[in-house]
C-alpha atoms as a PDB file:
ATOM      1  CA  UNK A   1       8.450 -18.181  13.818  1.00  0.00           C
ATOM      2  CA  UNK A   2       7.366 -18.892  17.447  1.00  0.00           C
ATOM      3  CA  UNK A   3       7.044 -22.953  17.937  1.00  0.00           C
ATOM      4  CA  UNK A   4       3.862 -23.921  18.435  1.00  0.00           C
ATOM      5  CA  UNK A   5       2.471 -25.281  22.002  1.00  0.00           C
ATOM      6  CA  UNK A   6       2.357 -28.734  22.342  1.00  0.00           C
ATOM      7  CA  UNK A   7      -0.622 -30.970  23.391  1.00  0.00           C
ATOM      8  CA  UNK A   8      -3.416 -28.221  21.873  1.00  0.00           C
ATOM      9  CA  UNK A   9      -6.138 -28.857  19.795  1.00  0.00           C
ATOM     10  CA  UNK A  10      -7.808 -26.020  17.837  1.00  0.00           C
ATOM     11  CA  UNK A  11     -11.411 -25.704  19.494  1.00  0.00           C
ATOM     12  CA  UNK A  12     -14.385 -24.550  17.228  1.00  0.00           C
ATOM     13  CA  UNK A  13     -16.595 -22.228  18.726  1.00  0.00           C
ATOM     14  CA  UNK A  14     -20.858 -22.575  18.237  1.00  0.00           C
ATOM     15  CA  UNK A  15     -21.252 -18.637  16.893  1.00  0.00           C
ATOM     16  CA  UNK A  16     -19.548 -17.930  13.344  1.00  0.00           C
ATOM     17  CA  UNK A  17     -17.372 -14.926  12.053  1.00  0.00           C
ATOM     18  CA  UNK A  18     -20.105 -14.565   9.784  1.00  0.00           C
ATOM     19  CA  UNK A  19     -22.860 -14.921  12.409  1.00  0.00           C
ATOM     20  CA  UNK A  20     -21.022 -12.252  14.470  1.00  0.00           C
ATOM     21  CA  UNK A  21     -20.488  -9.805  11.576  1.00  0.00           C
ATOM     22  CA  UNK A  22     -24.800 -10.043  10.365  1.00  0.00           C
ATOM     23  CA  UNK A  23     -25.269  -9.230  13.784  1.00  0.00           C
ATOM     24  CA  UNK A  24     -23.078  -6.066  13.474  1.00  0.00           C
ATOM     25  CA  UNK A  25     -24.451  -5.333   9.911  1.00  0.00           C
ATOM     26  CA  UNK A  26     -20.523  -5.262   8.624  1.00  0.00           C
ATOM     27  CA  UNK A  27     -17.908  -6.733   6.721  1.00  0.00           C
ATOM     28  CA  UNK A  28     -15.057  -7.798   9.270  1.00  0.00           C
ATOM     29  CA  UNK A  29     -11.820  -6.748   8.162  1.00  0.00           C
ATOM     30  CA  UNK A  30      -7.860  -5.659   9.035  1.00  0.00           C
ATOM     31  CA  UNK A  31      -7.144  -2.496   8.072  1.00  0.00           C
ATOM     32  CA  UNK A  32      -3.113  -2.404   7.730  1.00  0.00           C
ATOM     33  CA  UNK A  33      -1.777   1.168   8.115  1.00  0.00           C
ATOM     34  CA  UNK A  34       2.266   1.266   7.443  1.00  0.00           C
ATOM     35  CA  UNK A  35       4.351   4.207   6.631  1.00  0.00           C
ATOM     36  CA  UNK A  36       7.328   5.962   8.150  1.00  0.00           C
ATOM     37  CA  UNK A  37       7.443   7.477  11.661  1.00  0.00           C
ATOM     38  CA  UNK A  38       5.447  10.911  11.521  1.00  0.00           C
ATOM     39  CA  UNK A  39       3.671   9.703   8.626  1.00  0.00           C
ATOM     40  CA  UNK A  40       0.143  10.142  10.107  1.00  0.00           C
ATOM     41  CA  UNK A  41      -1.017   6.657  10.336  1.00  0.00           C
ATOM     42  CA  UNK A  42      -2.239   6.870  13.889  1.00  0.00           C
ATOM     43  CA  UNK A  43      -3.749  10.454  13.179  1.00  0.00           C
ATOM     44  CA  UNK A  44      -5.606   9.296  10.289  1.00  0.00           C
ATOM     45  CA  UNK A  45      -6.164   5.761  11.794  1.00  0.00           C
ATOM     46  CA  UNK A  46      -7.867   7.757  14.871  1.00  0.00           C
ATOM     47  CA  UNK A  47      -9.724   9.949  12.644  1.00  0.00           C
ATOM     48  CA  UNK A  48     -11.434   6.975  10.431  1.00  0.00           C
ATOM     49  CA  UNK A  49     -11.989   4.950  13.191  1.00  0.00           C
ATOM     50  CA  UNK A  50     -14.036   8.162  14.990  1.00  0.00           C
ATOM     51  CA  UNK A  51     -15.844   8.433  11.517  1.00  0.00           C
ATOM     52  CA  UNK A  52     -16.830   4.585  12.057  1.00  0.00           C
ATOM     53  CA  UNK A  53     -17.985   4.654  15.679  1.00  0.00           C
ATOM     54  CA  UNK A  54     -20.276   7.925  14.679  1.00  0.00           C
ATOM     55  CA  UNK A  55     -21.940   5.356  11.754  1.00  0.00           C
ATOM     56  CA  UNK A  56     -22.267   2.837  14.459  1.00  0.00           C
ATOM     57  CA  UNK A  57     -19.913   0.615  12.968  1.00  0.00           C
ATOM     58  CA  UNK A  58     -17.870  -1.947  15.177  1.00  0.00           C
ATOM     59  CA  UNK A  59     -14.147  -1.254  15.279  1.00  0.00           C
ATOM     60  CA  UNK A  60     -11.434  -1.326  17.577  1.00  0.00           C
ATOM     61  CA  UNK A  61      -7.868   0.504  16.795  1.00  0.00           C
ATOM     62  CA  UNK A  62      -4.795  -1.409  17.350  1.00  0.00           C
ATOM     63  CA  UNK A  63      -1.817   1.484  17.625  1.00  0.00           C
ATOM     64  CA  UNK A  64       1.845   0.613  17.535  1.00  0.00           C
ATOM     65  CA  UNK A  65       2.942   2.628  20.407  1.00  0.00           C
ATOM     66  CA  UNK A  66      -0.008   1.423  22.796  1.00  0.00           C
ATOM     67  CA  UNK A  67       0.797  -2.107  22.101  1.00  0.00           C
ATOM     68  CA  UNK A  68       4.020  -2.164  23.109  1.00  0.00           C
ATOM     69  CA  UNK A  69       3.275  -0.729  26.237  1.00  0.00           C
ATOM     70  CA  UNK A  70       1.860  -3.908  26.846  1.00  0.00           C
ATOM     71  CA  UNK A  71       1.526  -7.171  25.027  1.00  0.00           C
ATOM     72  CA  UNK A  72       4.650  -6.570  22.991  1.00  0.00           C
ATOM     73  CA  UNK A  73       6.271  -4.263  25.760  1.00  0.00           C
ATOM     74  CA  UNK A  74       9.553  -6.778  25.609  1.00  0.00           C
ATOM     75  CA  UNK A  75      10.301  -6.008  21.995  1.00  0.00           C
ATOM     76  CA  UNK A  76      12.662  -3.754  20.869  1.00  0.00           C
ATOM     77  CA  UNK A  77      13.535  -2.762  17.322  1.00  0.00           C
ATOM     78  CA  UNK A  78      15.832  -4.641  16.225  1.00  0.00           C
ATOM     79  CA  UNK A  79      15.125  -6.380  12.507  1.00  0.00           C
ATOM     80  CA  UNK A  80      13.920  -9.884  14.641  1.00  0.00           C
ATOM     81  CA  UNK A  81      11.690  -7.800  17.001  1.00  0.00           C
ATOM     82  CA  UNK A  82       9.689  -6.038  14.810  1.00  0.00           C
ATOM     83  CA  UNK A  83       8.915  -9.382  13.077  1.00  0.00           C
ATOM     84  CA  UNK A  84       8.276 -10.700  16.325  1.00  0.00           C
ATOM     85  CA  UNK A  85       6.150  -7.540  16.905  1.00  0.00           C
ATOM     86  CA  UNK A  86       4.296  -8.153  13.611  1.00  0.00           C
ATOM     87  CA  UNK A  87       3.475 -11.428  14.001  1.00  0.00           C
ATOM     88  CA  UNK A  88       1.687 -10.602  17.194  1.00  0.00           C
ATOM     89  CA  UNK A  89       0.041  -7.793  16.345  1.00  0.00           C
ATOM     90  CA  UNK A  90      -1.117 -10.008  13.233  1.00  0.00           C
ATOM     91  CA  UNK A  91      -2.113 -12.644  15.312  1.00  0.00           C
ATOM     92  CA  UNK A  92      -4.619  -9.934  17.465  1.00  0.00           C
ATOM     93  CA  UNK A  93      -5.841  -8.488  14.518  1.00  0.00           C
ATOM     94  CA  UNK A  94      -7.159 -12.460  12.762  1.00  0.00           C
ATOM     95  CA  UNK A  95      -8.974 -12.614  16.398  1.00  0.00           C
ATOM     96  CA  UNK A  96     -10.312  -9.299  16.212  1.00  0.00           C
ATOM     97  CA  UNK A  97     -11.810  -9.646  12.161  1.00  0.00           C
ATOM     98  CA  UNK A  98     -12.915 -13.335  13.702  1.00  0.00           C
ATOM     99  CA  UNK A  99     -15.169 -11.430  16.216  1.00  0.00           C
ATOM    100  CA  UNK A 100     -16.737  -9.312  13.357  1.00  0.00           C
ATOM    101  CA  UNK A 101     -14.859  -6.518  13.622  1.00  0.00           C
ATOM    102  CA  UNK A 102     -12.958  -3.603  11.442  1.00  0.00           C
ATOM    103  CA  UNK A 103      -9.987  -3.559  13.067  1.00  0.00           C
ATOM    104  CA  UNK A 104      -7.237  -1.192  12.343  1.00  0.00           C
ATOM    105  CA  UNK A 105      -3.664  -1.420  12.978  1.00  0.00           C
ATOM    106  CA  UNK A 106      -1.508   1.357  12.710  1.00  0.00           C
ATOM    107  CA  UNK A 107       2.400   0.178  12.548  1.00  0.00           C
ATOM    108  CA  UNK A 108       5.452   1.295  10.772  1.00  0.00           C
ATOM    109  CA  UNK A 109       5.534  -2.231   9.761  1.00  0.00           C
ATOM    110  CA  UNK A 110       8.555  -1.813   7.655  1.00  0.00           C
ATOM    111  CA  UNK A 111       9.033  -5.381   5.547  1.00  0.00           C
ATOM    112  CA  UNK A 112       6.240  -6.230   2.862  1.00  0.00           C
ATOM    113  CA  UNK A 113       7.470  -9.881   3.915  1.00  0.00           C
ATOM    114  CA  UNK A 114       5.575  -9.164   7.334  1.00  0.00           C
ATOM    115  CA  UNK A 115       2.618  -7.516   5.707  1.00  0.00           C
ATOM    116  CA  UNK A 116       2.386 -10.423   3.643  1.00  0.00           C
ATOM    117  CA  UNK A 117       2.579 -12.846   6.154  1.00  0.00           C
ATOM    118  CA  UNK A 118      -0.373 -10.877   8.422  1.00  0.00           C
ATOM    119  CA  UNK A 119      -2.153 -10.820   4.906  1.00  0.00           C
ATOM    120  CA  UNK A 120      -2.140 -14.727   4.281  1.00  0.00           C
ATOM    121  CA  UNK A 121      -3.809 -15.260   7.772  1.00  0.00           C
ATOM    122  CA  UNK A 122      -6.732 -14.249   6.828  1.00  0.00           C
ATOM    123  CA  UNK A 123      -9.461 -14.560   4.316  1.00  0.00           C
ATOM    124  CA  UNK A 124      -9.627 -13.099   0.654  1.00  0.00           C
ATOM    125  CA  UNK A 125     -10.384  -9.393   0.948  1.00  0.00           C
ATOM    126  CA  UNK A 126     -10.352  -9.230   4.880  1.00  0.00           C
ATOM    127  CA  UNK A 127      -7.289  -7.946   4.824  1.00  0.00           C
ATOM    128  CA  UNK A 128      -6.661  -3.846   3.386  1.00  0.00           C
ATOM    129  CA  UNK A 129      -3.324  -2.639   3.740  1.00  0.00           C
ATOM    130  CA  UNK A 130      -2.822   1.271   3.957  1.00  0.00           C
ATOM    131  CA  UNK A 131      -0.062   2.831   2.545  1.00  0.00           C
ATOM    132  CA  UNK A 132       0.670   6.327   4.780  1.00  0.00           C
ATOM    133  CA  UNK A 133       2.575   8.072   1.819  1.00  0.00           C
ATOM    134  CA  UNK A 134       4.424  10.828   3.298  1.00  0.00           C
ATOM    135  CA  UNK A 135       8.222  11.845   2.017  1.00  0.00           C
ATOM    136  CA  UNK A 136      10.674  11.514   4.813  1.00  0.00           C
ATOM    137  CA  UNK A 137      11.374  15.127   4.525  1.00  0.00           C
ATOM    138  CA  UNK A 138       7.572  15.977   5.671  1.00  0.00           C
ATOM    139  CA  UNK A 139       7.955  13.314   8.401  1.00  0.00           C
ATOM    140  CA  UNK A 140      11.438  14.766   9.642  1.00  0.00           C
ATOM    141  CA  UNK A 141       9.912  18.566   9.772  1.00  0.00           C
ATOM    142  CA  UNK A 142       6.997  16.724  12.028  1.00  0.00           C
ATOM    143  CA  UNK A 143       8.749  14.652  14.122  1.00  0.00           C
ATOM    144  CA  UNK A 144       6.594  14.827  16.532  1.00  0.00           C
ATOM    145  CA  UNK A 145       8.470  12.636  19.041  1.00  0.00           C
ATOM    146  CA  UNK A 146      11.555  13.981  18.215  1.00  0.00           C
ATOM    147  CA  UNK A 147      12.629  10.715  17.035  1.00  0.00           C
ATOM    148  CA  UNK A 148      14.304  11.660  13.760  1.00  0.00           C
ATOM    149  CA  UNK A 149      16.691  14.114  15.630  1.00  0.00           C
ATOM    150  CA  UNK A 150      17.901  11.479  18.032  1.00  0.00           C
ATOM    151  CA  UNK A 151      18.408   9.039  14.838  1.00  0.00           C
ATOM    152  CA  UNK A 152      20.864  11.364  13.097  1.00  0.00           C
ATOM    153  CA  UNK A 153      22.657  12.020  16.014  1.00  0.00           C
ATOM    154  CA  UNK A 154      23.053   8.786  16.352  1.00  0.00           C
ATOM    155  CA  UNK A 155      21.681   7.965  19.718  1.00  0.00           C
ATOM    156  CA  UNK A 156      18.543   5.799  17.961  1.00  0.00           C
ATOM    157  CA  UNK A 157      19.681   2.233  16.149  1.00  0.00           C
ATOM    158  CA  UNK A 158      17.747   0.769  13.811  1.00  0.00           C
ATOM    159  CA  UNK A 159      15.208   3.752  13.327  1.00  0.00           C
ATOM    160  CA  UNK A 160      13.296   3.022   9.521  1.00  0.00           C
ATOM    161  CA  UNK A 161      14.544   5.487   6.820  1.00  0.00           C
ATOM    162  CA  UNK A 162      17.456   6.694   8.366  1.00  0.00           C
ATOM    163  CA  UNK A 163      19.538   3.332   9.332  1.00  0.00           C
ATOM    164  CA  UNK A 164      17.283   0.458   8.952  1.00  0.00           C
ATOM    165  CA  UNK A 165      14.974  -0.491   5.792  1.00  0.00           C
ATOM    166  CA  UNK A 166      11.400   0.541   4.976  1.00  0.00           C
ATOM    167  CA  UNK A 167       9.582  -1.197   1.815  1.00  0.00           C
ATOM    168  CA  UNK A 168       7.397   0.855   0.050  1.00  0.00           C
ATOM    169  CA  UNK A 169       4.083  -1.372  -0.252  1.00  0.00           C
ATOM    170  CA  UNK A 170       3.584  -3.058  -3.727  1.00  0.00           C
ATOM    171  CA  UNK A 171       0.102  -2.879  -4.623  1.00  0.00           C
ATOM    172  CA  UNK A 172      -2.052  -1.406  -1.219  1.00  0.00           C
ATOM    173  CA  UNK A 173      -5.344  -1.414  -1.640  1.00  0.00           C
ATOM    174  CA  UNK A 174      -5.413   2.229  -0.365  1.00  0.00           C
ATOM    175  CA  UNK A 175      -3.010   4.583  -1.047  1.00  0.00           C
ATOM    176  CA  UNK A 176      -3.036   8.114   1.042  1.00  0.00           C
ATOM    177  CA  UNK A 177      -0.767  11.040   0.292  1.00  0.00           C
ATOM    178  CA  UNK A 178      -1.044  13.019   3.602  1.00  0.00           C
ATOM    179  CA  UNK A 179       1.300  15.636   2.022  1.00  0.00           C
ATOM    180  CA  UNK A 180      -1.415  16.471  -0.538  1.00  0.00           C
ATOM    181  CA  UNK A 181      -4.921  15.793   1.675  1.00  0.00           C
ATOM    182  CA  UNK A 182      -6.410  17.375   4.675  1.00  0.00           C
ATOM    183  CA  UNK A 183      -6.684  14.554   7.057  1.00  0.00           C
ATOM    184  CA  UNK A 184     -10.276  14.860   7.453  1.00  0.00           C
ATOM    185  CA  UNK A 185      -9.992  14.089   3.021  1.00  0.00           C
ATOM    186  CA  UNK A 186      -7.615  11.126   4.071  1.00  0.00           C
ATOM    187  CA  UNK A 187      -9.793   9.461   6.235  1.00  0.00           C
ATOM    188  CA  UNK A 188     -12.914   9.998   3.919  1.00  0.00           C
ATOM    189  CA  UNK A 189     -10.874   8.549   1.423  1.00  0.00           C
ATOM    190  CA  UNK A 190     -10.385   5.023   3.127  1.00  0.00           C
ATOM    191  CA  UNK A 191     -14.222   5.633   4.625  1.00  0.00           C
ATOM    192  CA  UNK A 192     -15.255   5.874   0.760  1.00  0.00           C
ATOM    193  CA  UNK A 193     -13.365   2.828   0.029  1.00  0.00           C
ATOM    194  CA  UNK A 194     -14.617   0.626   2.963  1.00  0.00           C
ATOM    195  CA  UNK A 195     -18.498   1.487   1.486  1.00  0.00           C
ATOM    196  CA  UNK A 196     -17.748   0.711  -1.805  1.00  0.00           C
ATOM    197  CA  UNK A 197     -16.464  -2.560  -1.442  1.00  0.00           C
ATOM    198  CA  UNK A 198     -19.620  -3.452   1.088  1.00  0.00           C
ATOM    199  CA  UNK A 199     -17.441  -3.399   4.581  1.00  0.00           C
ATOM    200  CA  UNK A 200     -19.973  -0.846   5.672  1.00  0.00           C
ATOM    201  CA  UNK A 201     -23.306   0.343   4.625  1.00  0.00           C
ATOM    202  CA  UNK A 202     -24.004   4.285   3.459  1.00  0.00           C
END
Protein backbone atom coordinates (compact mmCIF):
# COMPACT_ATOMS: atom_id res chain seq x y z
CA UNK A 1 0.00 0.00 0.00
CA UNK A 2 0.91 3.63 -0.92
CA UNK A 3 2.85 5.33 2.27
CA UNK A 4 1.04 7.79 3.68
CA UNK A 5 2.01 11.73 3.41
CA UNK A 6 3.75 13.03 6.12
CA UNK A 7 2.93 16.15 8.25
CA UNK A 8 -1.19 15.78 7.50
CA UNK A 9 -3.80 15.88 9.79
CA UNK A 10 -7.26 14.50 8.88
CA UNK A 11 -9.58 17.73 8.78
CA UNK A 12 -13.34 17.33 9.76
CA UNK A 13 -15.63 19.08 7.71
CA UNK A 14 -18.97 21.20 9.40
CA UNK A 15 -21.73 19.27 6.93
CA UNK A 16 -22.13 15.36 7.65
CA UNK A 17 -22.41 12.28 5.22
CA UNK A 18 -25.60 11.96 6.79
CA UNK A 19 -26.56 15.65 6.53
CA UNK A 20 -25.63 15.46 2.81
CA UNK A 21 -27.54 12.23 2.08
CA UNK A 22 -31.26 13.79 4.05
CA UNK A 23 -30.70 16.48 1.81
CA UNK A 24 -30.66 14.11 -1.24
CA UNK A 25 -33.48 11.91 0.30
CA UNK A 26 -30.95 8.68 -0.18
CA UNK A 27 -28.93 6.14 1.26
CA UNK A 28 -25.19 6.81 0.10
CA UNK A 29 -23.62 3.83 -1.10
CA UNK A 30 -20.73 1.96 -3.50
CA UNK A 31 -22.10 -0.08 -5.83
CA UNK A 32 -19.13 -2.65 -6.83
CA UNK A 33 -19.70 -4.11 -10.33
CA UNK A 34 -16.85 -6.94 -11.18
CA UNK A 35 -16.99 -9.57 -13.76
CA UNK A 36 -14.94 -10.57 -16.77
CA UNK A 37 -14.23 -8.34 -19.80
CA UNK A 38 -17.53 -8.29 -22.01
CA UNK A 39 -19.45 -9.19 -19.10
CA UNK A 40 -21.84 -6.17 -19.24
CA UNK A 41 -20.94 -4.36 -16.16
CA UNK A 42 -20.62 -0.97 -17.77
CA UNK A 43 -23.83 -1.68 -19.96
CA UNK A 44 -25.83 -2.55 -17.06
CA UNK A 45 -23.94 -0.07 -14.75
CA UNK A 46 -25.06 2.72 -17.46
CA UNK A 47 -28.45 1.42 -17.65
CA UNK A 48 -29.18 1.50 -13.64
CA UNK A 49 -27.54 4.53 -13.19
CA UNK A 50 -30.02 6.17 -16.17
CA UNK A 51 -32.91 4.42 -14.18
CA UNK A 52 -31.58 6.48 -11.01
CA UNK A 53 -31.11 9.93 -12.55
CA UNK A 54 -34.89 9.52 -14.13
CA UNK A 55 -36.06 8.91 -10.10
CA UNK A 56 -34.03 11.91 -9.28
CA UNK A 57 -31.68 10.05 -7.35
CA UNK A 58 -27.97 11.33 -6.89
CA UNK A 59 -25.37 9.11 -8.53
CA UNK A 60 -22.32 9.39 -10.35
CA UNK A 61 -20.75 6.25 -12.44
CA UNK A 62 -17.20 5.49 -11.97
CA UNK A 63 -16.19 3.21 -15.30
CA UNK A 64 -12.94 1.32 -15.54
CA UNK A 65 -11.96 2.36 -18.92
CA UNK A 66 -12.74 6.22 -18.32
CA UNK A 67 -10.65 6.22 -15.28
CA UNK A 68 -7.72 5.20 -16.61
CA UNK A 69 -7.79 7.64 -19.15
CA UNK A 70 -7.09 9.81 -16.44
CA UNK A 71 -6.46 9.50 -12.76
CA UNK A 72 -5.11 5.99 -13.09
CA UNK A 73 -3.90 6.58 -16.81
CA UNK A 74 -0.17 5.31 -15.56
CA UNK A 75 -1.36 1.87 -14.60
CA UNK A 76 -1.07 -0.97 -16.54
CA UNK A 77 -2.25 -4.49 -15.83
CA UNK A 78 0.03 -6.11 -14.36
CA UNK A 79 -1.11 -8.11 -10.89
CA UNK A 80 0.51 -4.79 -8.73
CA UNK A 81 -1.34 -2.28 -11.02
CA UNK A 82 -4.62 -3.35 -10.84
CA UNK A 83 -4.25 -3.32 -7.01
CA UNK A 84 -2.84 -0.06 -7.36
CA UNK A 85 -5.82 0.70 -9.68
CA UNK A 86 -8.25 -0.64 -7.03
CA UNK A 87 -7.13 1.05 -4.30
CA UNK A 88 -7.69 4.30 -6.08
CA UNK A 89 -10.68 3.78 -7.53
CA UNK A 90 -11.70 2.64 -3.84
CA UNK A 91 -10.37 5.56 -2.43
CA UNK A 92 -12.82 7.88 -5.05
CA UNK A 93 -15.63 5.88 -4.45
CA UNK A 94 -15.39 6.38 0.06
CA UNK A 95 -15.32 10.27 -1.13
CA UNK A 96 -18.06 9.94 -3.41
CA UNK A 97 -20.63 7.74 -0.70
CA UNK A 98 -19.08 10.60 1.88
CA UNK A 99 -20.80 13.29 -0.33
CA UNK A 100 -24.17 11.35 -0.23
CA UNK A 101 -23.98 9.71 -3.17
CA UNK A 102 -24.78 6.13 -5.01
CA UNK A 103 -21.85 5.70 -6.66
CA UNK A 104 -21.15 2.92 -9.00
CA UNK A 105 -18.01 1.46 -10.10
CA UNK A 106 -17.80 -0.75 -12.84
CA UNK A 107 -14.23 -2.75 -12.85
CA UNK A 108 -13.09 -6.16 -13.72
CA UNK A 109 -11.69 -6.00 -10.33
CA UNK A 110 -10.36 -9.45 -10.45
CA UNK A 111 -9.05 -10.35 -6.60
CA UNK A 112 -11.85 -10.62 -3.80
CA UNK A 113 -8.69 -9.47 -1.65
CA UNK A 114 -9.19 -5.95 -3.43
CA UNK A 115 -12.94 -6.01 -3.17
CA UNK A 116 -12.49 -6.66 0.31
CA UNK A 117 -10.17 -4.14 1.01
CA UNK A 118 -12.56 -1.27 -0.94
CA UNK A 119 -15.34 -3.01 1.25
CA UNK A 120 -13.66 -2.40 4.77
CA UNK A 121 -13.34 1.40 3.93
CA UNK A 122 -16.48 2.03 4.36
CA UNK A 123 -19.43 1.71 6.61
CA UNK A 124 -21.70 -1.45 7.27
CA UNK A 125 -24.00 -1.84 4.28
CA UNK A 126 -22.53 1.15 2.18
CA UNK A 127 -20.79 -0.98 0.32
CA UNK A 128 -22.88 -3.61 -2.52
CA UNK A 129 -20.73 -5.56 -4.60
CA UNK A 130 -22.18 -6.77 -8.06
CA UNK A 131 -21.34 -9.87 -9.40
CA UNK A 132 -21.62 -9.53 -13.59
CA UNK A 133 -22.14 -13.39 -14.07
CA UNK A 134 -21.48 -14.07 -17.58
CA UNK A 135 -19.52 -17.49 -18.82
CA UNK A 136 -16.36 -16.61 -20.60
CA UNK A 137 -17.70 -18.25 -23.62
CA UNK A 138 -20.64 -15.45 -23.86
CA UNK A 139 -17.97 -12.80 -23.13
CA UNK A 140 -15.49 -14.21 -25.89
CA UNK A 141 -18.49 -14.32 -28.67
CA UNK A 142 -18.98 -10.40 -27.48
CA UNK A 143 -15.79 -9.18 -27.29
CA UNK A 144 -16.62 -6.15 -28.04
CA UNK A 145 -13.10 -4.64 -28.00
CA UNK A 146 -11.68 -7.40 -29.53
CA UNK A 147 -9.70 -8.00 -26.55
CA UNK A 148 -10.13 -11.76 -26.15
CA UNK A 149 -8.75 -12.34 -29.75
CA UNK A 150 -5.57 -10.42 -29.11
CA UNK A 151 -5.22 -12.50 -25.65
CA UNK A 152 -5.12 -15.89 -27.36
CA UNK A 153 -2.92 -14.82 -29.84
CA UNK A 154 -0.89 -13.87 -27.45
CA UNK A 155 -0.25 -10.25 -28.08
CA UNK A 156 -2.31 -9.24 -24.57
CA UNK A 157 -0.37 -10.28 -21.04
CA UNK A 158 -2.07 -10.59 -18.14
CA UNK A 159 -5.70 -10.37 -19.67
CA UNK A 160 -8.31 -12.04 -16.66
CA UNK A 161 -9.60 -15.54 -17.68
CA UNK A 162 -7.32 -16.32 -20.24
CA UNK A 163 -3.67 -15.80 -18.51
CA UNK A 164 -4.16 -14.01 -15.34
CA UNK A 165 -6.73 -14.89 -12.36
CA UNK A 166 -10.34 -13.80 -11.84
CA UNK A 167 -12.13 -14.74 -8.34
CA UNK A 168 -15.52 -15.45 -8.56
CA UNK A 169 -17.13 -13.19 -5.67
CA UNK A 170 -18.04 -15.13 -2.42
CA UNK A 171 -21.19 -13.91 -1.17
CA UNK A 172 -22.27 -10.47 -3.49
CA UNK A 173 -25.00 -8.94 -2.38
CA UNK A 174 -26.34 -8.94 -6.00
CA UNK A 175 -25.89 -11.48 -8.25
CA UNK A 176 -26.84 -10.84 -12.19
CA UNK A 177 -26.80 -13.53 -14.85
CA UNK A 178 -26.70 -11.36 -18.05
CA UNK A 179 -26.78 -14.65 -20.06
CA UNK A 180 -30.30 -15.34 -18.74
CA UNK A 181 -31.84 -11.45 -18.32
CA UNK A 182 -32.61 -8.73 -20.71
CA UNK A 183 -30.51 -5.93 -19.50
CA UNK A 184 -33.31 -3.68 -18.97
CA UNK A 185 -34.43 -7.07 -16.21
CA UNK A 186 -30.71 -6.76 -14.94
CA UNK A 187 -30.75 -3.38 -14.05
CA UNK A 188 -34.35 -3.57 -12.49
CA UNK A 189 -33.01 -6.25 -10.61
CA UNK A 190 -30.24 -4.21 -8.68
CA UNK A 191 -32.95 -1.05 -8.89
CA UNK A 192 -35.37 -3.54 -6.88
CA UNK A 193 -32.68 -4.31 -4.53
CA UNK A 194 -31.44 -0.71 -3.83
CA UNK A 195 -35.46 0.09 -2.75
CA UNK A 196 -35.77 -2.67 -0.68
CA UNK A 197 -33.02 -2.19 1.49
CA UNK A 198 -34.06 1.81 1.83
CA UNK A 199 -31.03 3.27 -0.55
CA UNK A 200 -33.84 4.83 -2.50
CA UNK A 201 -37.43 5.56 -2.06
CA UNK A 202 -40.36 3.94 -4.54
Amino acid sequence: MTQKTENTVWHAHLVTKQERAQLKNQKPCLLWYTGLSGSGKSTVANAVDDILFQRQSHTYLLDGDNVRHGLNGDLGFSDEDRIENIRRISQVGKLFVDSGLICSTAFISPFQSDRNMARDMLEQGEFIEVYIDTPIEICEQRDPKGLYKMARAGEIKDFTGIDSTYDIPVNPEIHVKTADQSIEQCALQIVNYLTENGYITK
